[in-house]
Protein backbone atom coordinates (compact mmCIF):
# COMPACT_ATOMS: atom_id res chain seq x y z
CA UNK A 1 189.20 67.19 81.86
CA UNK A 2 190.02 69.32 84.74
CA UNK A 3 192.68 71.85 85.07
CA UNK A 4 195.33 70.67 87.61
CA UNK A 5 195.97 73.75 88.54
CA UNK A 6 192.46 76.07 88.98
CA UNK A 7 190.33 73.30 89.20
CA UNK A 8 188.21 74.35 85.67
CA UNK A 9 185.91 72.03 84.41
CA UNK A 10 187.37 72.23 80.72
CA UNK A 11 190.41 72.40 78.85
CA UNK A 12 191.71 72.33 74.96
CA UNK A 13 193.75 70.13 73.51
CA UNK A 14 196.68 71.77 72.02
CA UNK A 15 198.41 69.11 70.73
CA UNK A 16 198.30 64.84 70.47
CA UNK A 17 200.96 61.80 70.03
CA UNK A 18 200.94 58.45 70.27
CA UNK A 19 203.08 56.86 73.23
CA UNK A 20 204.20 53.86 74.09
CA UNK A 21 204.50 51.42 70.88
CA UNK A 22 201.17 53.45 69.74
CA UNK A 23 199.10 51.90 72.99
CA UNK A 24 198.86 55.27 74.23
CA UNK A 25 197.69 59.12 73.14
CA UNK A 26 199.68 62.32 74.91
CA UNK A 27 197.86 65.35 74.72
CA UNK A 28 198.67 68.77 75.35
CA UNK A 29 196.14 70.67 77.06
CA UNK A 30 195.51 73.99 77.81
CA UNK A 31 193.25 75.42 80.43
CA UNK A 32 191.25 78.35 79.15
CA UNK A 33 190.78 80.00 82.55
CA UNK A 34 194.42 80.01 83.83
CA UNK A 35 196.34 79.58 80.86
CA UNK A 36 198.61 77.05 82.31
CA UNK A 37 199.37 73.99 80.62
CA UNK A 38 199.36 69.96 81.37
CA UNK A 39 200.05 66.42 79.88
CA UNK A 40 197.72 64.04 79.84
CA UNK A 41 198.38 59.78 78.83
CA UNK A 42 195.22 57.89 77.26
CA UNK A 43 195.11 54.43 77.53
CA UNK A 44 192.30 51.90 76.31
CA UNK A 45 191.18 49.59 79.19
CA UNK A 46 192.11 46.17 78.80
CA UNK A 47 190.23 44.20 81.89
CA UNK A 48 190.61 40.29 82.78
CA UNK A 49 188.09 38.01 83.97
CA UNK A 50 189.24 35.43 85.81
CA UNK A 51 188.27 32.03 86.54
CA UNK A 52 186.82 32.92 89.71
CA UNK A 53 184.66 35.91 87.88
CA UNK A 54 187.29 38.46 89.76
CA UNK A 55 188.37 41.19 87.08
CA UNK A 56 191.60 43.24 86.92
CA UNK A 57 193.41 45.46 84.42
CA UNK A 58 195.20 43.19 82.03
CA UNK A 59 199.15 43.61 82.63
CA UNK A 60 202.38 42.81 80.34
CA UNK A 61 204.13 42.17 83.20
CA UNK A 62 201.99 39.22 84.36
CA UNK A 63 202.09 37.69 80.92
CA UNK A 64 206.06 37.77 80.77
CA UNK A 65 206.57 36.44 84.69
CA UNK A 66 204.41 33.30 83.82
CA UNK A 67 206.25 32.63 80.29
CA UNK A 68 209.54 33.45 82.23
CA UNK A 69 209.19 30.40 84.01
CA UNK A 70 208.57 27.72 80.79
CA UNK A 71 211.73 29.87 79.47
CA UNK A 72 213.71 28.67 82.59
CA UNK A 73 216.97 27.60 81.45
CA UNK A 74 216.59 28.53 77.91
CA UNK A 75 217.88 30.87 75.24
CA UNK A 76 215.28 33.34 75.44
CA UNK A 77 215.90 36.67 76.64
CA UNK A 78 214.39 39.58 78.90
CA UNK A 79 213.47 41.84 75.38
CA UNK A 80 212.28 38.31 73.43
CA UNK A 81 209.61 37.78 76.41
CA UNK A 82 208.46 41.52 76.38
CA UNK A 83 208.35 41.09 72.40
CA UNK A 84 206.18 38.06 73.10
CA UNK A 85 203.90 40.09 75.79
CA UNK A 86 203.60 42.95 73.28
CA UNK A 87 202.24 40.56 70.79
CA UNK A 88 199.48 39.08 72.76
CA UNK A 89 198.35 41.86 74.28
CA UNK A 90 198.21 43.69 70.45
CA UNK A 91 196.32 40.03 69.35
CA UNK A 92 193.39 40.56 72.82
CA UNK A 93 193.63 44.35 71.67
CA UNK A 94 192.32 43.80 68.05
CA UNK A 95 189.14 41.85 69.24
CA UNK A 96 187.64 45.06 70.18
CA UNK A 97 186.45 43.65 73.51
CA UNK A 98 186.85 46.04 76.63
CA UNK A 99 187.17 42.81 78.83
CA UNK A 100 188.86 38.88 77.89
CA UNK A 101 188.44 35.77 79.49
CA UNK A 102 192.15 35.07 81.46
CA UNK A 103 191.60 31.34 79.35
CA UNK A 104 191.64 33.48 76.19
CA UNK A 105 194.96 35.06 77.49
CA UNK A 106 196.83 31.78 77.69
CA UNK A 107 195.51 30.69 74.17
CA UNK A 108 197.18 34.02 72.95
CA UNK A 109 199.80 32.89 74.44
CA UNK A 110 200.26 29.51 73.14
CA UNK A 111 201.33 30.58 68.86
CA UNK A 112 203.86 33.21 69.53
CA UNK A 113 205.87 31.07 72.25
CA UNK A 114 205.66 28.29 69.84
CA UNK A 115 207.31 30.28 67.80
CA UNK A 116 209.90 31.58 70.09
CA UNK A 117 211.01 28.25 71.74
CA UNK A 118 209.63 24.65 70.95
CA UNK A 119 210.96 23.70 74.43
CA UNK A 120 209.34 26.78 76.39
CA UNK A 121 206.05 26.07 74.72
CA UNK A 122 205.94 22.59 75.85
CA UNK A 123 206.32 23.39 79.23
CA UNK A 124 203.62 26.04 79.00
CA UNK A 125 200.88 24.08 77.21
CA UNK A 126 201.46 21.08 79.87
CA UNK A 127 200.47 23.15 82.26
CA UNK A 128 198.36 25.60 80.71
CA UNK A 129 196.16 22.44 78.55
CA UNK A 130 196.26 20.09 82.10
CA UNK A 131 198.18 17.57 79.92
CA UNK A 132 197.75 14.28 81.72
CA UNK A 133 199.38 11.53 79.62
CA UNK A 134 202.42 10.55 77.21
CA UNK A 135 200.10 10.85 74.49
CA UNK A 136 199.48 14.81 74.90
CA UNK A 137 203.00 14.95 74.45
CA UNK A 138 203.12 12.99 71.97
CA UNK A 139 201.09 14.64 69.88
CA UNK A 140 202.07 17.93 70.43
CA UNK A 141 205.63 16.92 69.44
CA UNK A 142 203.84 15.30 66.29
CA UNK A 143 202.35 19.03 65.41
CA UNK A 144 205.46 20.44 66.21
CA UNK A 145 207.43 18.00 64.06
CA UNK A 146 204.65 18.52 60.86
CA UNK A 147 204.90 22.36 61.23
């Protein structure tokens, strides 16, 4: 790591938290040639492969704008959806993989919005699953029902 401030190749870690619900590591560092000190904020990469084999860093905020519209009109609020975005992205996180398939994003998805709002999932899985008849409604409302 270079110092921000002389430009030295090295520096020493003084001292290290977690940040950020534990996603992140804040270290103190201190350069050994100036003696000034700096913050630094390490993340894991998450990246996303989409459909079209474009890949992006993976993003909370895209996960809780495209539930925020099955939750149209319903009891859910603002902290329940970034709950819900926390979760999946802790769920990709624990596979160990450095990149995800955007697919494997919206099956994440799928369990903890059932469990937030039978309504909300619905909507989602219609559109996310291609639904095409009665009878994929149907039978989701079956599961629903048995569960």
């Amino acid at each position: 790591m270079h110092c921000p401030f002389c430009r030295h190749a090295d520096s020493r870690v003084i001292d290290s938290r977690t940040s950020d619900d534990g996603s992140a590591i804040r270290r103190r560092r201190q350069c050994p040639e100036c003696q000034k000190r700096f913050t630094t904020l390490e993340t894991a990469s998450l990246m996303v492969t989409k459909r079209s084999g474009v890949t992006e860093a993976f993003s909370r905020d895209k996960i809780v704008s495209g539930v925020r519209k099955a939750c149209q009109g319903r009891p859910v609020t603002d902290a329940d959806l970034a709950l819900l975005a926390q979760q999946v992205e802790e769920t990709l996180r624990s596979s160990g993989a450095a990149s995800i398939e955007a697919q494997d994003i919206g099956l994440a998805i799928l369990e903890p919005l059932r469990q937030l709002d039978h309504v909300a999932f619905m909507r989602f899985a219609s559109v996310y699953q291609a639904w095409d008849s009665l009878d994929d409604f149907e039978k989701a409302i079956g599961e629903l029902r048995d569960n």
